[in-house]
C-alpha atoms as a PDB file:
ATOM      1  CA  UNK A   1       0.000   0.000   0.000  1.00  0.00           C
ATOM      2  CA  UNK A   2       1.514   3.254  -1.192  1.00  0.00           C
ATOM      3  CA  UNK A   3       1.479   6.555   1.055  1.00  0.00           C
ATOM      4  CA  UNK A   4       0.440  10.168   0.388  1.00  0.00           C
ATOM      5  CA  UNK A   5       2.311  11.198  -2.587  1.00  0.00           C
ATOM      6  CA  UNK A   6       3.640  15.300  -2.923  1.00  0.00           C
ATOM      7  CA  UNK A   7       5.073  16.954  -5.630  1.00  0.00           C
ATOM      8  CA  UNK A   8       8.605  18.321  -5.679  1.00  0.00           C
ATOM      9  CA  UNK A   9      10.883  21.193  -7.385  1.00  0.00           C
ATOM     10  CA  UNK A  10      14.277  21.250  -6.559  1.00  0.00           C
ATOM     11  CA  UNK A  11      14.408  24.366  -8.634  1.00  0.00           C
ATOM     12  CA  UNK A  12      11.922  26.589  -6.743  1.00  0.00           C
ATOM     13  CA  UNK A  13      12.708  24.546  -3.942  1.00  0.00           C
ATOM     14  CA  UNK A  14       9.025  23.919  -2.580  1.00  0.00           C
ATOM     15  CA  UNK A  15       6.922  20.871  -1.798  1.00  0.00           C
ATOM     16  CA  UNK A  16       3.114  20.112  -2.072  1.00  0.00           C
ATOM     17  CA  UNK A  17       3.614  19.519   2.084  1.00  0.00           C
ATOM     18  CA  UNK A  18       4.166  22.680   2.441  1.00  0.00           C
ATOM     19  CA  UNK A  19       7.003  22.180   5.347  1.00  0.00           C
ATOM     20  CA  UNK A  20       9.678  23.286   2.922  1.00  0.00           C
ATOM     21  CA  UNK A  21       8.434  26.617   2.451  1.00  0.00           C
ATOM     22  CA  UNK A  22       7.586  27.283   5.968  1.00  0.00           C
ATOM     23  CA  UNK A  23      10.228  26.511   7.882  1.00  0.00           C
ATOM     24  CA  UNK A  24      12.995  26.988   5.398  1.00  0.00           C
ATOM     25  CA  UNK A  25      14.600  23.555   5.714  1.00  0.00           C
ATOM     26  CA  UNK A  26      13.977  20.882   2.988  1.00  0.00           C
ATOM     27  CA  UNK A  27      11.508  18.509   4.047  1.00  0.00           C
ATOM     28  CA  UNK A  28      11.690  14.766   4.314  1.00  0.00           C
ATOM     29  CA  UNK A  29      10.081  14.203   0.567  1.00  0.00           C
ATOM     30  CA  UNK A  30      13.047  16.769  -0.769  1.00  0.00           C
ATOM     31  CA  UNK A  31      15.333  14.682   0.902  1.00  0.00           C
ATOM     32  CA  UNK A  32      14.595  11.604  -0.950  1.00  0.00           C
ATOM     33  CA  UNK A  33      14.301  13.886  -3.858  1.00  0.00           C
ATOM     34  CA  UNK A  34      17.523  14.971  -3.852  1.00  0.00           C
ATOM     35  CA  UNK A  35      19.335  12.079  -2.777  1.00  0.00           C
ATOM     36  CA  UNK A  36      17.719  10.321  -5.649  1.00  0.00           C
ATOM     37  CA  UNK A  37      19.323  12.674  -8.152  1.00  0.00           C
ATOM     38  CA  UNK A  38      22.574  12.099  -6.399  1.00  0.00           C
ATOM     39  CA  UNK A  39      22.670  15.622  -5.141  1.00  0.00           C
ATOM     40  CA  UNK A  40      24.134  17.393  -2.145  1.00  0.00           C
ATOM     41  CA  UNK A  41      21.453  18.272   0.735  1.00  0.00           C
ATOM     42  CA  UNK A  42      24.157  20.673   2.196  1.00  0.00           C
ATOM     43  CA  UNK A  43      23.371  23.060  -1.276  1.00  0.00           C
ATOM     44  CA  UNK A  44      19.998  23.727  -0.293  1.00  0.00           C
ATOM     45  CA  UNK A  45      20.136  24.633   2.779  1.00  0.00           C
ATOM     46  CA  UNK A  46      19.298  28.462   3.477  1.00  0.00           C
ATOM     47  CA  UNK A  47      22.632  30.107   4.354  1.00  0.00           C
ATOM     48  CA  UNK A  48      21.255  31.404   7.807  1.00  0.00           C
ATOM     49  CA  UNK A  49      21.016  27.766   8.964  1.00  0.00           C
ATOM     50  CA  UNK A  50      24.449  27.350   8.542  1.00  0.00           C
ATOM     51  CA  UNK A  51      27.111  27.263  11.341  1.00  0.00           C
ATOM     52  CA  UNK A  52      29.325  29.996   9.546  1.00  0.00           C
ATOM     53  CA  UNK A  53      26.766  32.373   9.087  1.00  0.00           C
ATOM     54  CA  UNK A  54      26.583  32.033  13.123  1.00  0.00           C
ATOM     55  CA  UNK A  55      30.154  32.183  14.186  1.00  0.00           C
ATOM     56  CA  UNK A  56      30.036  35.415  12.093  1.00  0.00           C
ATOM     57  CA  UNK A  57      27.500  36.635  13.423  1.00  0.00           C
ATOM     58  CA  UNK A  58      29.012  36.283  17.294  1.00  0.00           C
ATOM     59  CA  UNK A  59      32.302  37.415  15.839  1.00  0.00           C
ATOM     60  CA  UNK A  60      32.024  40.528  17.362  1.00  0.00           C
ATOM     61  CA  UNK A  61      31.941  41.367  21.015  1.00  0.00           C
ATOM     62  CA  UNK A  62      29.134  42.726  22.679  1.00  0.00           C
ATOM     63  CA  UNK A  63      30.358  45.041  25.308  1.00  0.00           C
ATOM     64  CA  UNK A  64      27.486  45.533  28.687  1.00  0.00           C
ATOM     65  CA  UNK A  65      25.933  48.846  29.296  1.00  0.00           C
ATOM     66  CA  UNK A  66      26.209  50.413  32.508  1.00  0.00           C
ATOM     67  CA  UNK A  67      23.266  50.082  35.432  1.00  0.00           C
ATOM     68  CA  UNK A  68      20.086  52.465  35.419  1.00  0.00           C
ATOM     69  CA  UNK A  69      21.829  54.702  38.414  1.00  0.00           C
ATOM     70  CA  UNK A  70      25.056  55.273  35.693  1.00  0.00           C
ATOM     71  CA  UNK A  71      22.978  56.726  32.711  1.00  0.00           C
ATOM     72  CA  UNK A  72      24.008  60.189  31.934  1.00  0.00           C
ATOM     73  CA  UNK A  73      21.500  62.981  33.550  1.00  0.00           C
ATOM     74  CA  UNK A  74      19.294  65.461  30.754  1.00  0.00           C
ATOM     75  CA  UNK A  75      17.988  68.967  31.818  1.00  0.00           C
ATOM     76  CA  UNK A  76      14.900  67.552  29.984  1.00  0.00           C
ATOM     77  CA  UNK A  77      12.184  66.949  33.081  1.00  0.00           C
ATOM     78  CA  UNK A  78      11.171  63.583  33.699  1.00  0.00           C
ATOM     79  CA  UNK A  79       8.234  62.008  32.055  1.00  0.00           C
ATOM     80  CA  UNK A  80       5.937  61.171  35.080  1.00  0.00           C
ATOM     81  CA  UNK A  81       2.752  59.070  34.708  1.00  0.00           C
ATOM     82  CA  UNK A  82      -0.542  61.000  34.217  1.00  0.00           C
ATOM     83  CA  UNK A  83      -2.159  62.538  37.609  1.00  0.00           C
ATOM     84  CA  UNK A  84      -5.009  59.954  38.148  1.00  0.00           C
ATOM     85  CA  UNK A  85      -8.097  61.576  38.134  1.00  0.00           C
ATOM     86  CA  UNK A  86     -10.887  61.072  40.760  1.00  0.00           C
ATOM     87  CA  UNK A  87     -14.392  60.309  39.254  1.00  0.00           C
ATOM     88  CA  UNK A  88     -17.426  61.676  41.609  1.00  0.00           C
ATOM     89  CA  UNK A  89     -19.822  59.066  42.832  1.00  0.00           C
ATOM     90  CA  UNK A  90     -18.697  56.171  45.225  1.00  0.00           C
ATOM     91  CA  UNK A  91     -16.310  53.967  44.000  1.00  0.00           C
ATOM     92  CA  UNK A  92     -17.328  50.366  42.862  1.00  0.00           C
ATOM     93  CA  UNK A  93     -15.792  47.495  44.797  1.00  0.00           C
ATOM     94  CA  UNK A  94     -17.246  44.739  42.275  1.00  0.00           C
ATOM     95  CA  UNK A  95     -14.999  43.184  39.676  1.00  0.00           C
ATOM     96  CA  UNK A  96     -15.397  44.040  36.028  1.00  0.00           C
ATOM     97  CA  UNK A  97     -16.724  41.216  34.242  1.00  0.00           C
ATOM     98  CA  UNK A  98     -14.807  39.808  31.097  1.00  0.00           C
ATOM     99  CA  UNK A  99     -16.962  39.871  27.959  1.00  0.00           C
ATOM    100  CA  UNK A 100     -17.872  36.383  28.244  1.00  0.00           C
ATOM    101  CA  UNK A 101     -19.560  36.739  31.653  1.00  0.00           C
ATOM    102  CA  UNK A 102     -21.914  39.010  30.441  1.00  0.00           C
ATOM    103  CA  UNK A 103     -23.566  36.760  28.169  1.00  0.00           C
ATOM    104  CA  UNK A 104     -26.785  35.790  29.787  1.00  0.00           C
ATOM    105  CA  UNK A 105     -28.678  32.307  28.207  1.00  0.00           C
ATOM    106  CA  UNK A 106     -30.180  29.055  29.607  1.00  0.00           C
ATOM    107  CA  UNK A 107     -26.959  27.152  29.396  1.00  0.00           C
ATOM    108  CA  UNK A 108     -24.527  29.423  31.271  1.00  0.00           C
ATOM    109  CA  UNK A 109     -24.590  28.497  35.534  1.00  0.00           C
ATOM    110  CA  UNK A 110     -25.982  31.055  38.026  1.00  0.00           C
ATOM    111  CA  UNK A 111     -23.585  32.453  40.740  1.00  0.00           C
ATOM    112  CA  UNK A 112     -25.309  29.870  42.972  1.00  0.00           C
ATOM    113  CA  UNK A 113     -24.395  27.007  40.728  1.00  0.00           C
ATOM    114  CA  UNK A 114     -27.897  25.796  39.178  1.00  0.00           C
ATOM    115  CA  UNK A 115     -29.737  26.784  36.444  1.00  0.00           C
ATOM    116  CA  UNK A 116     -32.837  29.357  36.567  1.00  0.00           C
ATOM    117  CA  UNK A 117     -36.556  26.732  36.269  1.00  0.00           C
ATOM    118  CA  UNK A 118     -39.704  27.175  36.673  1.00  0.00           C
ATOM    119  CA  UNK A 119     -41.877  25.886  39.983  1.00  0.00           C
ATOM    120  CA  UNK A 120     -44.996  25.393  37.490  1.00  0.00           C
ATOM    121  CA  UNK A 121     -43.662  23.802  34.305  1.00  0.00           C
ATOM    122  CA  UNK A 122     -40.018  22.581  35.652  1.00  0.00           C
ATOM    123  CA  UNK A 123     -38.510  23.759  32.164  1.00  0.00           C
ATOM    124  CA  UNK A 124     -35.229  25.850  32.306  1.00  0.00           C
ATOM    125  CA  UNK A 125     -35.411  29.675  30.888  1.00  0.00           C
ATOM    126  CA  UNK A 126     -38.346  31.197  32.713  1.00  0.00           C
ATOM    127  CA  UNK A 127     -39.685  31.920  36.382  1.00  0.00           C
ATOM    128  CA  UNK A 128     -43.260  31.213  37.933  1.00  0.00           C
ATOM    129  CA  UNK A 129     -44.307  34.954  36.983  1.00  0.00           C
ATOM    130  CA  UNK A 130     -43.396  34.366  33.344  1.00  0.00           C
ATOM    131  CA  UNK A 131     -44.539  30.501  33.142  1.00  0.00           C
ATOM    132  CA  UNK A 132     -46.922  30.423  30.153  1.00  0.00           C
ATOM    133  CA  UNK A 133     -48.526  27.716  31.617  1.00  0.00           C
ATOM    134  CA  UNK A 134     -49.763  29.330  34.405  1.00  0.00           C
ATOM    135  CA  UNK A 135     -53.466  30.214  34.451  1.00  0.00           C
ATOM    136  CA  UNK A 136     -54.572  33.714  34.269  1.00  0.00           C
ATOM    137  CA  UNK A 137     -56.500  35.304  37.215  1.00  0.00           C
ATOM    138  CA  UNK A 138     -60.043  34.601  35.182  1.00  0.00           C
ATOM    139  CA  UNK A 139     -59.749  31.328  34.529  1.00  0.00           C
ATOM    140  CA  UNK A 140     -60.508  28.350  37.249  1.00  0.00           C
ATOM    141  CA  UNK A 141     -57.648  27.184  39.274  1.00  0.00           C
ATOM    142  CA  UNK A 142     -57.572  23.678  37.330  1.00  0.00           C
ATOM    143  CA  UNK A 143     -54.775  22.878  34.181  1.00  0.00           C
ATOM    144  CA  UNK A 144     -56.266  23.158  30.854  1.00  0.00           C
ATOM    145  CA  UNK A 145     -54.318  20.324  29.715  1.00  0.00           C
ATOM    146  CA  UNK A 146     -55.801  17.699  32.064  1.00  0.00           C
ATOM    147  CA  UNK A 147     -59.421  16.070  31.393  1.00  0.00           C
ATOM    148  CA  UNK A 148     -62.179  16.922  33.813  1.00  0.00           C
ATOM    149  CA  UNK A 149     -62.750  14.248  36.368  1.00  0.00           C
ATOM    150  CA  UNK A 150     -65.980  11.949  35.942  1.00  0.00           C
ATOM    151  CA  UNK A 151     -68.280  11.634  38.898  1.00  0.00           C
ATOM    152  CA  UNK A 152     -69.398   8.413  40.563  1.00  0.00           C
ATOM    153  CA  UNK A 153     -72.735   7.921  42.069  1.00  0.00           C
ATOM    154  CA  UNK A 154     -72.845   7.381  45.299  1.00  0.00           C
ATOM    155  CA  UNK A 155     -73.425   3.269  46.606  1.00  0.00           C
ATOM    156  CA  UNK A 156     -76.062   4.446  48.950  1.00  0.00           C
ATOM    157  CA  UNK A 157     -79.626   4.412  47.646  1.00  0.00           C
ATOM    158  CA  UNK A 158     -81.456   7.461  47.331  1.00  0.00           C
ATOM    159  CA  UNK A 159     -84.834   7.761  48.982  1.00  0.00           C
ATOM    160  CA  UNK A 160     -87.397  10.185  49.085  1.00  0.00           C
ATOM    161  CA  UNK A 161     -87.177  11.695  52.143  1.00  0.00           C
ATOM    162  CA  UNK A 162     -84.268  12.940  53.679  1.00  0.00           C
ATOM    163  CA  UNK A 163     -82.749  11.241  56.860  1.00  0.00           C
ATOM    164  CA  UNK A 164     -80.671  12.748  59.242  1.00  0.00           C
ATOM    165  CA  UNK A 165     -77.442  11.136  59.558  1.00  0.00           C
ATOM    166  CA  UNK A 166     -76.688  12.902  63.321  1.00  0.00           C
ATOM    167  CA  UNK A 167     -79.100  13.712  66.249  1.00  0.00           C
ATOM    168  CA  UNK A 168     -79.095  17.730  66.358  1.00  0.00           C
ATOM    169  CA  UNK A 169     -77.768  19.051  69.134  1.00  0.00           C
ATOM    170  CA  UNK A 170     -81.651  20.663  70.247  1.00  0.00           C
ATOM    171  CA  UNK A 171     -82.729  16.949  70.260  1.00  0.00           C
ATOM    172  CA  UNK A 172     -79.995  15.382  72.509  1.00  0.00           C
ATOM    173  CA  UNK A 173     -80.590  18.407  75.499  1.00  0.00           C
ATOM    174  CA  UNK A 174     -84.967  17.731  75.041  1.00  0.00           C
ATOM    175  CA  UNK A 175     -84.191  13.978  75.918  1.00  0.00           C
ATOM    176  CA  UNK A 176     -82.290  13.965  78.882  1.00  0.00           C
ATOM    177  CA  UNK A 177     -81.402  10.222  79.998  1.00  0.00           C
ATOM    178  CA  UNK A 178     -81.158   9.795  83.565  1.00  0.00           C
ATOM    179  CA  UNK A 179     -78.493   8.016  85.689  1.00  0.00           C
ATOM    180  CA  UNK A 180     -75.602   8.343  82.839  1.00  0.00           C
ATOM    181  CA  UNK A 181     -73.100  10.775  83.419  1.00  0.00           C
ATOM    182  CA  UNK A 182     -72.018  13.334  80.917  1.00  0.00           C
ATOM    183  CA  UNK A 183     -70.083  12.065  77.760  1.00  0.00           C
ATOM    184  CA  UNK A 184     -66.745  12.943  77.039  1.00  0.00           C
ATOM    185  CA  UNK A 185     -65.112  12.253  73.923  1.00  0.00           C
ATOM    186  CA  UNK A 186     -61.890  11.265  76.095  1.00  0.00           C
ATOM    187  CA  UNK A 187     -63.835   9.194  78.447  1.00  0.00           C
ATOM    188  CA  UNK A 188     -64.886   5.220  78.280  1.00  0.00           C
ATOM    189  CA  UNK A 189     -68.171   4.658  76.515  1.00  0.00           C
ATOM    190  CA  UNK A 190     -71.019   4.856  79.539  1.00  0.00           C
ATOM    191  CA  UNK A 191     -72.233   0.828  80.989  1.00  0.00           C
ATOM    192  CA  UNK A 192     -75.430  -0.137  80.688  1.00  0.00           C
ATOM    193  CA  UNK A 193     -77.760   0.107  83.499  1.00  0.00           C
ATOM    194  CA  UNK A 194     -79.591  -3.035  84.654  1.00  0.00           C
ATOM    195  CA  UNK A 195     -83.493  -3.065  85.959  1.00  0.00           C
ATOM    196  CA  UNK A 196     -83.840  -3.897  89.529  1.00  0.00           C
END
């Protein structure tokens, strides 16, 4: 299986990789290019890769400067910072946000750590105030979405005339039963009384 093939000039000295023409140095595919045609790699190197070009370079000697409190003195005055100036109002002791802070969306965390949702709905973005599935102050208290409950009849059979289910309180104090004591809902239920 053959690899990636590029495309060579020795004469232009560039390489459809690229690498030669960046960085100055011939690249692996000029390499084989070169050595192929029995060529010397030394030739095409640039000549500021090469170690004469650098000992000339450093030939020379650089000499050190003298320390900050040695400089020679101007009757120029000195350049001092601008005065800061003092803007009216109290000063502000928060931070300045960076640009990306300021962004406000559904995915970005609050300062506490979780995400703003809604009590109603439980879906990210919104509050209860601005929940669209809240119901308005004229409509009933019951979701829209949900069906209506049926109603059962009740087991008990209706009759005609009502019965009362409790003794009213008028007709317990008109009867008064004698020899039981008071009942109290705490107390034990009264004994029965026997004949004599």
């Amino acid at each position: 299986m053959l690899g990636d093939k590029y495309v060579v000039n020795l004469d232009t000295q560039d390489c459809s990789c690229r690498k030669w023409m960046i960085t100055g140095i011939p690249c692996c595919h000029a390499l084989a290019a070169i050595r192929f045609l029995n060529l010397n790699a030394a030739d095409y190197i640039p000549l500021c890769f090469r170690k004469s070009t650098f000992e000339e370079m450093h030939n020379s000697i650089i000499y050190p400067i003298n320390g900050q409190n040695m400089w020679p003195t101007t009757d120029f005055p000195d350049v001092m910072p601008p005065h800061k100036r003092i803007m009216p109002g109290r000063p502000k002791k928060k931070r300045r946000l960076e640009q990306w802070e300021l962004r406000k969306d559904d995915t970005q965390l609050r300062k506490g750590g979780h995400r703003k949702r809604c009590r109603v709905c439980r879906e990210l973005g919104h509050n209860r105030t601005n929940c669209p599935q809240l119901p308005t102050q004229g409509q009933s208290s019951q979701p829209t979405d949900a069906p209506p409950q049926p109603t059962q009849p009740s087991q008990e059979p209706i009759s005609a005339t009502p019965q009362p289910t409790q003794p009213s309180q008028e007709t317990i104090s008109a009867t008064p039963q004698p020899n039981q004591p008071s009942q109290d809902p705490t107390s034990a239920p009264p004994q029965p009384t026997l004949p004599v």
